[in-house]
Every structure is written in structure tokens, then in C-alpha cells.
N, C-alpha and C. Protein backbone atom coordinates (compact mmCIF):
# COMPACT_ATOMS: atom_id res chain seq x y z
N UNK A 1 14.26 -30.11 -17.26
CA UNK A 1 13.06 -29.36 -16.98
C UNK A 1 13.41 -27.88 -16.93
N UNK A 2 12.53 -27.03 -17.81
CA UNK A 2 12.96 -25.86 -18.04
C UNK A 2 12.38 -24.80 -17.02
N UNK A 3 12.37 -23.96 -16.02
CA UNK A 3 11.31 -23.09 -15.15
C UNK A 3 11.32 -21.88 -16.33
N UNK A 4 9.86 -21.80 -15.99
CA UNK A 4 9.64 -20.76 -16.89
C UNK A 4 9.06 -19.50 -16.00
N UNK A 5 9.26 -18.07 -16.09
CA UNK A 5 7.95 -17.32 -15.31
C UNK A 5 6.81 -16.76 -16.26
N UNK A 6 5.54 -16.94 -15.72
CA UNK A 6 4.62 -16.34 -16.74
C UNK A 6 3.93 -15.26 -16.12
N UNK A 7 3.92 -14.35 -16.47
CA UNK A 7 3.05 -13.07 -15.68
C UNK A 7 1.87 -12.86 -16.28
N UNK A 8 1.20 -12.95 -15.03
CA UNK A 8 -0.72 -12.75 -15.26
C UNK A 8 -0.98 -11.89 -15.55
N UNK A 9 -2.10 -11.63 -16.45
CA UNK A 9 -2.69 -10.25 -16.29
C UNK A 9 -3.82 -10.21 -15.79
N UNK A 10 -4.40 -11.09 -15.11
CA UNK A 10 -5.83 -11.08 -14.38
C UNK A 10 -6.05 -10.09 -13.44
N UNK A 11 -7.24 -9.57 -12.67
CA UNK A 11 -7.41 -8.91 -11.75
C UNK A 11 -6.88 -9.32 -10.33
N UNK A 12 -7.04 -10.29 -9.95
CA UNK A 12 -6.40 -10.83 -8.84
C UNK A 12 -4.58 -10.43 -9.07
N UNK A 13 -4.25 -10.89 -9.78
CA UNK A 13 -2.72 -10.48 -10.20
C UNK A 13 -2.38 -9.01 -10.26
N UNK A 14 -2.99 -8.36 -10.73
CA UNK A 14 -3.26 -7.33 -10.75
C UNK A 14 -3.25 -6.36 -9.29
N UNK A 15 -4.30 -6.30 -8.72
CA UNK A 15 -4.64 -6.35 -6.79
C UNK A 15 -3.20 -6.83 -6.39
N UNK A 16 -2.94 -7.86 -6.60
CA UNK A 16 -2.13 -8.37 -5.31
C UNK A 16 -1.00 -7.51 -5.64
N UNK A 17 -0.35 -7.26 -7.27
CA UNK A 17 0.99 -6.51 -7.25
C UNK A 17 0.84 -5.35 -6.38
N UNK A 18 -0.66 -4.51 -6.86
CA UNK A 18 -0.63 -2.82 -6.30
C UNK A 18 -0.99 -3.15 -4.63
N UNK A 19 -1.60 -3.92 -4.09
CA UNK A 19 -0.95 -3.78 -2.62
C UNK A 19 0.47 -4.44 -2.58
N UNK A 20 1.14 -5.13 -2.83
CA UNK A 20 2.69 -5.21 -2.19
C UNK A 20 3.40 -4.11 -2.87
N UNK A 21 3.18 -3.78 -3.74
CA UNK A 21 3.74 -2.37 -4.35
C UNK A 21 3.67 -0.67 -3.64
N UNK A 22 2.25 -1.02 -2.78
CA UNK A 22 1.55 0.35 -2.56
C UNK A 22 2.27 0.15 -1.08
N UNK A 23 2.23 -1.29 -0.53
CA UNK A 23 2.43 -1.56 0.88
C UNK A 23 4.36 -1.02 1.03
N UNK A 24 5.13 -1.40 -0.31
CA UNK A 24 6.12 -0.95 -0.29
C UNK A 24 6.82 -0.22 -0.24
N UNK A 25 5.72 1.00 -1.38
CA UNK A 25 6.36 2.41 -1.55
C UNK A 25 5.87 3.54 0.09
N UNK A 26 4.76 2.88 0.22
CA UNK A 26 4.07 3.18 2.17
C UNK A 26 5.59 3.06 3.05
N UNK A 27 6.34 1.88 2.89
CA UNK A 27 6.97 1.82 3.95
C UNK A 27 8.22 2.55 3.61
N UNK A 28 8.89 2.79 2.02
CA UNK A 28 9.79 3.86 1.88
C UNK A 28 8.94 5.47 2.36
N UNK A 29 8.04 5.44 2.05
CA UNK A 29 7.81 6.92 2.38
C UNK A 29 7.48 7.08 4.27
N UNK A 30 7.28 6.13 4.64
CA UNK A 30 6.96 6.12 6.00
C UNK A 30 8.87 6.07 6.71
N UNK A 31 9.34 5.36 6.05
CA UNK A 31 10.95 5.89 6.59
C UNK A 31 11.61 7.08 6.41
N UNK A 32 11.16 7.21 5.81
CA UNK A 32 11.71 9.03 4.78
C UNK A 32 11.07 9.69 5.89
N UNK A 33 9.74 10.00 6.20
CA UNK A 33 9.39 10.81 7.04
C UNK A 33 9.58 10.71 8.35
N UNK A 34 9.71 9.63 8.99
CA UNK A 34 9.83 9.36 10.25
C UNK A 34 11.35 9.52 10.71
N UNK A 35 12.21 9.30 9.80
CA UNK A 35 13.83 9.39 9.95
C UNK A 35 14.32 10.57 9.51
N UNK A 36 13.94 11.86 9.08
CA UNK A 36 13.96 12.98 9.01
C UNK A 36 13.14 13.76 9.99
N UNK A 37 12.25 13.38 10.60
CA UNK A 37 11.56 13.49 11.64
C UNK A 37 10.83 15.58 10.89
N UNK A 38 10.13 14.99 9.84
CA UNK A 38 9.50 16.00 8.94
C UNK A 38 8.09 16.38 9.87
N UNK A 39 8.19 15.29 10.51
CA UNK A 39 6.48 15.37 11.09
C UNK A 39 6.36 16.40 12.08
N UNK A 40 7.69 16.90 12.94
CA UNK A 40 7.75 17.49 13.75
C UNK A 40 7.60 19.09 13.10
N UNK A 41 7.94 19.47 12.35
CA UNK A 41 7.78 20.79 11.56
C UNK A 41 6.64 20.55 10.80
N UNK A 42 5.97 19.82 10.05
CA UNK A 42 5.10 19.54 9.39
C UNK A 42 4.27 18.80 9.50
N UNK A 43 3.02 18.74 10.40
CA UNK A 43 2.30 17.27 11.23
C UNK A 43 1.34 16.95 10.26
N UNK A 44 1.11 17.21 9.02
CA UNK A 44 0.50 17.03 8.28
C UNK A 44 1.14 15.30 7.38
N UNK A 45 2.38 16.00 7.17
CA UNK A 45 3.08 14.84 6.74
C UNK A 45 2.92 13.53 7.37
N UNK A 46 2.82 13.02 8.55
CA UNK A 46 2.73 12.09 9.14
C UNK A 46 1.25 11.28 8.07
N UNK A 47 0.94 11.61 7.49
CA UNK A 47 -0.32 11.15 6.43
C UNK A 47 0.42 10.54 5.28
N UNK A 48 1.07 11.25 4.94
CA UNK A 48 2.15 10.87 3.74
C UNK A 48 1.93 9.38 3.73
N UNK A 49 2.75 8.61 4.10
CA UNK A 49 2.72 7.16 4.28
C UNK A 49 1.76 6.72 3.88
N UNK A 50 0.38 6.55 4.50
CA UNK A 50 -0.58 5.94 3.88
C UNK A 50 -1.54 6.61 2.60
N UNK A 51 -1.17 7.94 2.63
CA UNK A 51 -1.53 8.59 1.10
C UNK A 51 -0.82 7.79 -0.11
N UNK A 52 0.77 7.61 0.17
CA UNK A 52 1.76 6.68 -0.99
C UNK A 52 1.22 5.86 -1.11
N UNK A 53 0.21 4.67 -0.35
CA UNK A 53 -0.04 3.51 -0.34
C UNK A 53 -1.34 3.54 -1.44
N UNK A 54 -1.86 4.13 -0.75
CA UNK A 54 -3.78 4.34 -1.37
C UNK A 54 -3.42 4.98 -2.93
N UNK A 55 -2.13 6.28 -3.45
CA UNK A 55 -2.19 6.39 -4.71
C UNK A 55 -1.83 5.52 -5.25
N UNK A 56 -0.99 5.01 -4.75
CA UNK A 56 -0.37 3.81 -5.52
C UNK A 56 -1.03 2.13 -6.08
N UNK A 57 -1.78 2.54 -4.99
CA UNK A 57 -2.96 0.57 -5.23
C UNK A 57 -4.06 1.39 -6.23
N UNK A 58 -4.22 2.94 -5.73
CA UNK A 58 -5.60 3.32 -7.23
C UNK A 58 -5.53 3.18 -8.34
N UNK A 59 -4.25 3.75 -8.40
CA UNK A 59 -3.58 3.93 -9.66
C UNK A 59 -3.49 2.89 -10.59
N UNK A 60 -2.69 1.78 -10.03
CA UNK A 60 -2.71 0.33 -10.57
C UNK A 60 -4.03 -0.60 -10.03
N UNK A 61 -4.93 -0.15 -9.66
CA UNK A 61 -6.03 -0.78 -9.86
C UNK A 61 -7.05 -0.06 -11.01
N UNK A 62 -7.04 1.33 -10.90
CA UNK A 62 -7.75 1.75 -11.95
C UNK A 62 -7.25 1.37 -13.30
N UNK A 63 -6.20 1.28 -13.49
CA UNK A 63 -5.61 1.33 -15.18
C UNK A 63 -5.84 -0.34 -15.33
N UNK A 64 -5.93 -1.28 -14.25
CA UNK A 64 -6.13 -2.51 -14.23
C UNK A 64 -7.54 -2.76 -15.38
N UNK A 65 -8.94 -2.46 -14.44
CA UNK A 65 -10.07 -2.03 -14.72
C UNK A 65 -10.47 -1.90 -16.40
N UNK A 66 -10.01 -1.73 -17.08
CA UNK A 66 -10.35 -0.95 -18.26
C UNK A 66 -9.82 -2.13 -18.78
N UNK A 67 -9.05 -3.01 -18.85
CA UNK A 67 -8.65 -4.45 -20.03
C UNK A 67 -9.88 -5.39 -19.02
N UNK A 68 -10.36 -5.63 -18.26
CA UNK A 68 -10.93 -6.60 -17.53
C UNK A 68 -12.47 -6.53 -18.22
N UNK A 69 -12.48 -7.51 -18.43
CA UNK A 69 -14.45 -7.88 -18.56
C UNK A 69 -15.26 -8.79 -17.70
N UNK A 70 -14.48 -8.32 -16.54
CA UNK A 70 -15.10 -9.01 -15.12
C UNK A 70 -16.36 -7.79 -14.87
N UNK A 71 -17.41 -8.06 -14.49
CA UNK A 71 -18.15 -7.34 -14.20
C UNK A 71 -17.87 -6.52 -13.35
N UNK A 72 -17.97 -4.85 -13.69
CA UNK A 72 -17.81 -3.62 -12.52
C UNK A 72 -17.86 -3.60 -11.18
N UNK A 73 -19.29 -4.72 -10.82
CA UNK A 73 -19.67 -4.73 -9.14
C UNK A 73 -18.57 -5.23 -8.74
N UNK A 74 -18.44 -6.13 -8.76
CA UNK A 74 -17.60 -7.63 -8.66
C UNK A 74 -16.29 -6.99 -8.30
N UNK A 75 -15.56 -6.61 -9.23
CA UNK A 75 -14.51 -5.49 -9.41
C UNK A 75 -14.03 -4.56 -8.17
N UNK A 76 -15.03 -3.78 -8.23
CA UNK A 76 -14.93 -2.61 -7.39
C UNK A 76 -15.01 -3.15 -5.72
N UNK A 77 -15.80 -4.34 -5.34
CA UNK A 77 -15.67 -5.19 -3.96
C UNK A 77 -14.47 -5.68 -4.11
N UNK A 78 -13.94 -6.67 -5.34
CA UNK A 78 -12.68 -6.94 -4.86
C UNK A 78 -11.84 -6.17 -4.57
N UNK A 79 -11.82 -4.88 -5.51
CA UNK A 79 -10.75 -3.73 -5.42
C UNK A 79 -10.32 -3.13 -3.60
N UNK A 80 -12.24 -2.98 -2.96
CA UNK A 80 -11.98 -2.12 -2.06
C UNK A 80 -11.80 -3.12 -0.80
N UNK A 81 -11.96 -4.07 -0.83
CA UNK A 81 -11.15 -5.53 0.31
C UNK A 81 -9.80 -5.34 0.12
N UNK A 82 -9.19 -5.35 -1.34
CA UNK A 82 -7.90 -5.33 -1.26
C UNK A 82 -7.36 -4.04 -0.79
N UNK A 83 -7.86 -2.94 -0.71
CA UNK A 83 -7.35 -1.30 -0.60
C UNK A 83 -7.58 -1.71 0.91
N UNK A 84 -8.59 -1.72 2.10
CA UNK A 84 -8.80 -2.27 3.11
C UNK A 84 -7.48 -3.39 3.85
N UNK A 85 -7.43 -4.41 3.02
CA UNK A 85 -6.32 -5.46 3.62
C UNK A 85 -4.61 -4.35 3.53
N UNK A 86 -4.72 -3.87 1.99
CA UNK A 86 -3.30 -3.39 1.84
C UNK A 86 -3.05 -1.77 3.12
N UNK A 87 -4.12 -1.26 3.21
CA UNK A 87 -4.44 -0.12 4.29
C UNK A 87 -3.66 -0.56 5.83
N UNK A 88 -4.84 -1.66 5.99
CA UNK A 88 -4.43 -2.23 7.42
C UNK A 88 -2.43 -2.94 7.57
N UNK A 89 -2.05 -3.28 6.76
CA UNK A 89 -0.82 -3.95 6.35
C UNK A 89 -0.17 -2.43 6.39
N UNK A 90 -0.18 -1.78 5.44
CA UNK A 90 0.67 -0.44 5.70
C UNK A 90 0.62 0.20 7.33
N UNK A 91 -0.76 0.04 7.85
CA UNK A 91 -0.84 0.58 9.13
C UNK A 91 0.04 0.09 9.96
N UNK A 92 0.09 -0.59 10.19
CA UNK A 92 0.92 -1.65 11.14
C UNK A 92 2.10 -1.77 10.81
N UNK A 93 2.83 -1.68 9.79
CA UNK A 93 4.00 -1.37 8.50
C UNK A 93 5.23 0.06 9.42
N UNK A 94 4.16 1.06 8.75
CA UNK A 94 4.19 2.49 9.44
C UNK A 94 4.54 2.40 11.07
N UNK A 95 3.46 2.13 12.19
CA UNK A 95 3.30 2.36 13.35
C UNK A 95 4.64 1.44 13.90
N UNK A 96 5.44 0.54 12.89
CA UNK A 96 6.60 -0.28 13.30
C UNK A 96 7.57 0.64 13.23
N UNK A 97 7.46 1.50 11.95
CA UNK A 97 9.12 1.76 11.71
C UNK A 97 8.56 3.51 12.72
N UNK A 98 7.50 3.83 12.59
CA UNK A 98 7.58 4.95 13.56
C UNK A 98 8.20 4.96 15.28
N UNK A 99 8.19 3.47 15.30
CA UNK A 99 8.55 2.94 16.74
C UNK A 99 9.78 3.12 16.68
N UNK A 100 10.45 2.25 15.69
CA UNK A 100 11.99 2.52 15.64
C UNK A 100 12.57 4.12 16.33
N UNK A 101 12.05 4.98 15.26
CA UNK A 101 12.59 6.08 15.54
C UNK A 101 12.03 6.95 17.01
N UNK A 102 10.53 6.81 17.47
CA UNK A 102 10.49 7.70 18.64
C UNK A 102 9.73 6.57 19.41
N UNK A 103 10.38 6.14 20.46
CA UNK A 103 10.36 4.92 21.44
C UNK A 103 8.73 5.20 22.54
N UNK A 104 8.60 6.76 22.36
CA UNK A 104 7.27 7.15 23.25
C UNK A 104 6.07 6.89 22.11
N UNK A 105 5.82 6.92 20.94
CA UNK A 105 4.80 6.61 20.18
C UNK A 105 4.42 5.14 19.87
N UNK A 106 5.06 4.34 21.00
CA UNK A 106 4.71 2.86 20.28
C UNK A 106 4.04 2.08 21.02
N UNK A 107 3.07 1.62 20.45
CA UNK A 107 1.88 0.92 20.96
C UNK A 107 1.88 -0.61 21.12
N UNK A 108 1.36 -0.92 21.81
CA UNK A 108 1.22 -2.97 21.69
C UNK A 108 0.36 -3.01 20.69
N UNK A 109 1.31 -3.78 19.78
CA UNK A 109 -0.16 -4.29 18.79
C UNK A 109 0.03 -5.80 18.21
């Protein structure tokens, strides 16, 4: 028996890569900033993190969009549940490894 892998190109397939992708590059950029501790000179940065996340799921959801002949509505609800689920996942992602580094910013969650 041979395993084979086949990669989808559906919308669902699609969604799910750009949140674990967006949720991923969120948590490199959320270490980068928090372990250089950039936020302290720059409090703007502390955004960074979930900005990486949100360009990153648009990006590969928009270019998704354009091969699909799933209807637009349809589309754009699934899109923004998944931006929503992958959001909340980075949040909680972030507010972990921010714990690591400063022991007074960490919350029960």
C-alpha cells in the first residue's frame, strides 16, 4: 500500500493553511518583539503580532478567492469566521509568550 499526499485546492484548504500559517508567523513575530522587549521603546509595536497574523490570512485568502466559484457571500462569511477563530488563537498565542518574558503582564485565561 502506497501513502500518497494530495493537496487541496478548495477554500476550506485554503482558510485553514492561512490561519495556521498567519497563527504561525503571529507567534514568530510576537517572540521577536516581546524578547527584544521593542515594545518598551516603541509601544506601538506591541500590535505587530496580530497585524503578521491578519496580513498574512488576507493575503492567502484573497489570492485564494479569484480560482473559487463558490459564491462571494458564502466566501467572504467563511473567510471572516476563519480571520475571527485565527485572531482569537493568535490572541491567546501572543498573551502566552508575552507571559514568558514579563511575569507582571499575565493574565488567567
Amino acid at each position: 500500500m502506497k501513502l500518497t499526499l494530495i493537496a487541496k485546492s478548495g477554500v476550506s484548504a485554503a482558510i485553514t493553511s492561512a490561519g495556521a500559517l498567519g497563527v504561525l508567523i503571529g507567534c514568530a513575530v510576537a517572540w521577536f518583539v516581546w524578547s527584544t522587549h521593542i515594545a518598551v521603546h516603541y509601544p506601538l509595536a506591541a500590535f505587530a503580532p496580530i497585524g503578521a497574523v491578519l496580513t498574512v490570512y488576507i493575503a492567502i485568502v484573497v489570492l485564494t478567492f479569484g480560482r473559487s466559484t463558490t459564491p462571494i457571500a458564502l466566501l467572504l462569511a467563511v473567510a471572516i469566521l476563519g480571520a475571527l477563530l485565527t485572531l482569537v488563537v493568535g490572541a491567546v498565542l501572543n498573551e502566552m509568550i508575552l507571559c514568558h518574558y514579563d511575569r507582571y503582564a499575565c493574565i488567567n485565561l
